[in-house]
C-alpha atoms as a PDB file:
ATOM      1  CA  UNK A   1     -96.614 104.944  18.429  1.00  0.00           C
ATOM      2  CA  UNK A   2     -97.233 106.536  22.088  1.00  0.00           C
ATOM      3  CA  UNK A   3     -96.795 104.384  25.345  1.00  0.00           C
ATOM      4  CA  UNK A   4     -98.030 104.634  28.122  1.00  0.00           C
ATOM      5  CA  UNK A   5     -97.179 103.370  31.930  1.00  0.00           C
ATOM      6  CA  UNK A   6     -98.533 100.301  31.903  1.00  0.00           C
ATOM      7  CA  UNK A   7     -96.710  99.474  28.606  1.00  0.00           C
ATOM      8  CA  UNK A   8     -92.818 101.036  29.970  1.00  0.00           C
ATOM      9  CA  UNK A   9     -94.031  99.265  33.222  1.00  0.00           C
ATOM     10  CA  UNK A  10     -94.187  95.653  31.446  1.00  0.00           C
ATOM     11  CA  UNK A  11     -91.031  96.747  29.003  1.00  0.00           C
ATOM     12  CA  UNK A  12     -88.887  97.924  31.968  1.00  0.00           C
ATOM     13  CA  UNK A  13     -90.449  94.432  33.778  1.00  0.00           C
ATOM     14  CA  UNK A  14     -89.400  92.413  30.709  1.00  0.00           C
ATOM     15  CA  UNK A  15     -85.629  93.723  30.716  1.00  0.00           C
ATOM     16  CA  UNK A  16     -85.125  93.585  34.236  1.00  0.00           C
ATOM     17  CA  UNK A  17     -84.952  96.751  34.629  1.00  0.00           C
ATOM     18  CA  UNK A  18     -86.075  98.963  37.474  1.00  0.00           C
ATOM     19  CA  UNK A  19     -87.565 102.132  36.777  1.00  0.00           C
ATOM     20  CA  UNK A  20     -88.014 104.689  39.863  1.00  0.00           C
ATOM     21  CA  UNK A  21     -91.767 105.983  40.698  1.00  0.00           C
ATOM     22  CA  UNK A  22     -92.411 109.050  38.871  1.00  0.00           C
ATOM     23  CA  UNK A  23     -90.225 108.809  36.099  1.00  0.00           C
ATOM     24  CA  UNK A  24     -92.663 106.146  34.024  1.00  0.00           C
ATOM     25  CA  UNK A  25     -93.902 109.756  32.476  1.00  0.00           C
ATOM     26  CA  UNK A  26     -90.115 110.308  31.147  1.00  0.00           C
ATOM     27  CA  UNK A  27     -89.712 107.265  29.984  1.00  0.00           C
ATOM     28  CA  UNK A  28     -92.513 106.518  27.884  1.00  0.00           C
ATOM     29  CA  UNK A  29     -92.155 109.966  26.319  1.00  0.00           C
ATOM     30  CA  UNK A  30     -88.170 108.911  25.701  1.00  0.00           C
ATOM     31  CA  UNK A  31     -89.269 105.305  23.751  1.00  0.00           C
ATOM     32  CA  UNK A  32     -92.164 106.960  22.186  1.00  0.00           C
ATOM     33  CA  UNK A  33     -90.075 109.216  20.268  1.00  0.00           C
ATOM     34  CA  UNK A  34     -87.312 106.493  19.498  1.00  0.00           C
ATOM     35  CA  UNK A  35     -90.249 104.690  17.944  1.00  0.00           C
ATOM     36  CA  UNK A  36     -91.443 107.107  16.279  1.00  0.00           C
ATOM     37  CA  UNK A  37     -87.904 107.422  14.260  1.00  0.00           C
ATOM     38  CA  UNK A  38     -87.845 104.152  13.668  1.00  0.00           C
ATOM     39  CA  UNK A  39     -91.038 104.272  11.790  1.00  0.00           C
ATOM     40  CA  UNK A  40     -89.834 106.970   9.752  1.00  0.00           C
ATOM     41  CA  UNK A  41     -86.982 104.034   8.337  1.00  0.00           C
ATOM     42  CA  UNK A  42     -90.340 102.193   6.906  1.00  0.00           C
ATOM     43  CA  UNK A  43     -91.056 105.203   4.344  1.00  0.00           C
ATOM     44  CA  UNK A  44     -87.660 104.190   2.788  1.00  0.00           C
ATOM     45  CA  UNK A  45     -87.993 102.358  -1.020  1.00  0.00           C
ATOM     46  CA  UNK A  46     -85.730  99.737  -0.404  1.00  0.00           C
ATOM     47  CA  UNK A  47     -86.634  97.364  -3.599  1.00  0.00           C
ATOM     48  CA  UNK A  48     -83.410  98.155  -5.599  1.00  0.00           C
ATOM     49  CA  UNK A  49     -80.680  98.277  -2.553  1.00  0.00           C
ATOM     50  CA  UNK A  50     -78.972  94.792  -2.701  1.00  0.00           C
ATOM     51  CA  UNK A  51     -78.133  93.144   0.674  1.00  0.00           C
ATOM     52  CA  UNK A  52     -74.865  94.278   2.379  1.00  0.00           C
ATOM     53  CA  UNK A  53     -72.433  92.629   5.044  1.00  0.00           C
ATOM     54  CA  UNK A  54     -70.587  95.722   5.081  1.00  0.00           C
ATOM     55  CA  UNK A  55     -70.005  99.585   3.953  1.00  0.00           C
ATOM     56  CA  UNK A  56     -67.852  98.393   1.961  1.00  0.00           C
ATOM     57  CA  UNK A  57     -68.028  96.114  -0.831  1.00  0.00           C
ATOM     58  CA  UNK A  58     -65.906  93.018  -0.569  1.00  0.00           C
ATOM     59  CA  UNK A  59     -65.881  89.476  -2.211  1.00  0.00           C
ATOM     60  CA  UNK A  60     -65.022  86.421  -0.527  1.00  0.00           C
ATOM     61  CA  UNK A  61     -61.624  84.474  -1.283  1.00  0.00           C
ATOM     62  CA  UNK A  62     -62.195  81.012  -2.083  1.00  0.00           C
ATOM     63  CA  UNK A  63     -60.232  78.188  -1.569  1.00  0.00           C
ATOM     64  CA  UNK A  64     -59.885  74.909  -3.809  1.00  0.00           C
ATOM     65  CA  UNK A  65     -61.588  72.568  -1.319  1.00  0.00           C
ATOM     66  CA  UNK A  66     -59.776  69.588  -1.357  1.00  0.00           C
ATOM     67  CA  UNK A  67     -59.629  67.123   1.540  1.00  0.00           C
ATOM     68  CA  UNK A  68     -55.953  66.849   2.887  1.00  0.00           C
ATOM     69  CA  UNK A  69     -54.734  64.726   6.134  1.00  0.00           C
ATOM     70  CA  UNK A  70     -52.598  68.476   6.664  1.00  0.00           C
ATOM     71  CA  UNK A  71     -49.505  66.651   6.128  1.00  0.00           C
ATOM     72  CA  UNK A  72     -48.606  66.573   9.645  1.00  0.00           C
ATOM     73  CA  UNK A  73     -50.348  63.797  11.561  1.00  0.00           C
ATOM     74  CA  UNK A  74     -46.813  62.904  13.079  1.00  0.00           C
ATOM     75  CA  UNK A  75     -47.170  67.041  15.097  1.00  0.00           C
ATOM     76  CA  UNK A  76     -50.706  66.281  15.692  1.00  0.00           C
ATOM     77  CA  UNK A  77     -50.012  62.559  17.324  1.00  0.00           C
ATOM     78  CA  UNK A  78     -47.618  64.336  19.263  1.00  0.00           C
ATOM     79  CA  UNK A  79     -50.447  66.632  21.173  1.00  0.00           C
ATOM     80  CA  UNK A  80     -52.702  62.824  22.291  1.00  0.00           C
ATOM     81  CA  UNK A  81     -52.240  61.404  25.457  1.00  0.00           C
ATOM     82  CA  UNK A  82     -51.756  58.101  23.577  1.00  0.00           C
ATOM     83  CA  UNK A  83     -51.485  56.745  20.214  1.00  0.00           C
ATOM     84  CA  UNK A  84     -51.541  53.910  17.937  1.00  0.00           C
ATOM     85  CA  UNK A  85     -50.837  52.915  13.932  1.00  0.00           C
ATOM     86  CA  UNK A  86     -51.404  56.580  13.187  1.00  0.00           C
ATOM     87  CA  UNK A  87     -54.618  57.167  15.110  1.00  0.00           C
ATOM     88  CA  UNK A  88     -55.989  58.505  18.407  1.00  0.00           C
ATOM     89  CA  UNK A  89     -56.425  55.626  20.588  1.00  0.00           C
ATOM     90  CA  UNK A  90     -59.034  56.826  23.364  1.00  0.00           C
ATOM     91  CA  UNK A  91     -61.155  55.034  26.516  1.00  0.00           C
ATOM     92  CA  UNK A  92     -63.767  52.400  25.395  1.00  0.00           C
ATOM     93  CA  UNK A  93     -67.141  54.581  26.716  1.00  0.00           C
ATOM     94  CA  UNK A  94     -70.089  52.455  25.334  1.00  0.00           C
ATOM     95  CA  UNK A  95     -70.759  49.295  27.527  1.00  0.00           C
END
């Protein structure tokens, strides 16, 4: 894919990005060429690679998910401005 000056003009517009006068030549011969390598990347057969996260392969650890009240609520009262029978007691906000 070539670009050409109006195209870097509206990329380098898009990005906020200011290019000098003159250099629109450079440029455009710069992201032609990074295009062009990244259209080499679609000759690839990719059918048979499985999705990665990561170079390197990893499972992840599971947990038994079981709903607990942590066992501390007495430590987490502790952190609330104010408190009552066990719960958060907060400002009344709906009229």
């Amino acid at each position: 894919m070539s670009l050409d000056k109006a195209t870097v003009a509206r990329i380098a517009r898009l990005a906020r990005i200011k290019v000098p006068a003159g250099e629109e030549d450079a440029l455009a011969a710069d992201l032609s060429r990074i295009l062009a390598f990244v259209e080499q990347l679609n000759e690839l057969d990719c059918t048979d690679v499985p999705p990665m996260t990561s170079s390197e392969a990893m499972k992840l650890r599971r947990r038994a998910d079981e709903v607990t009240d942590g066992g501390i609520p007495e430590k987490v009262l502790a952190n609330a401005p104010e408190a009552r029978d066990g719960y958060f007691t907060v400002p009344k906000v709906v009229e």
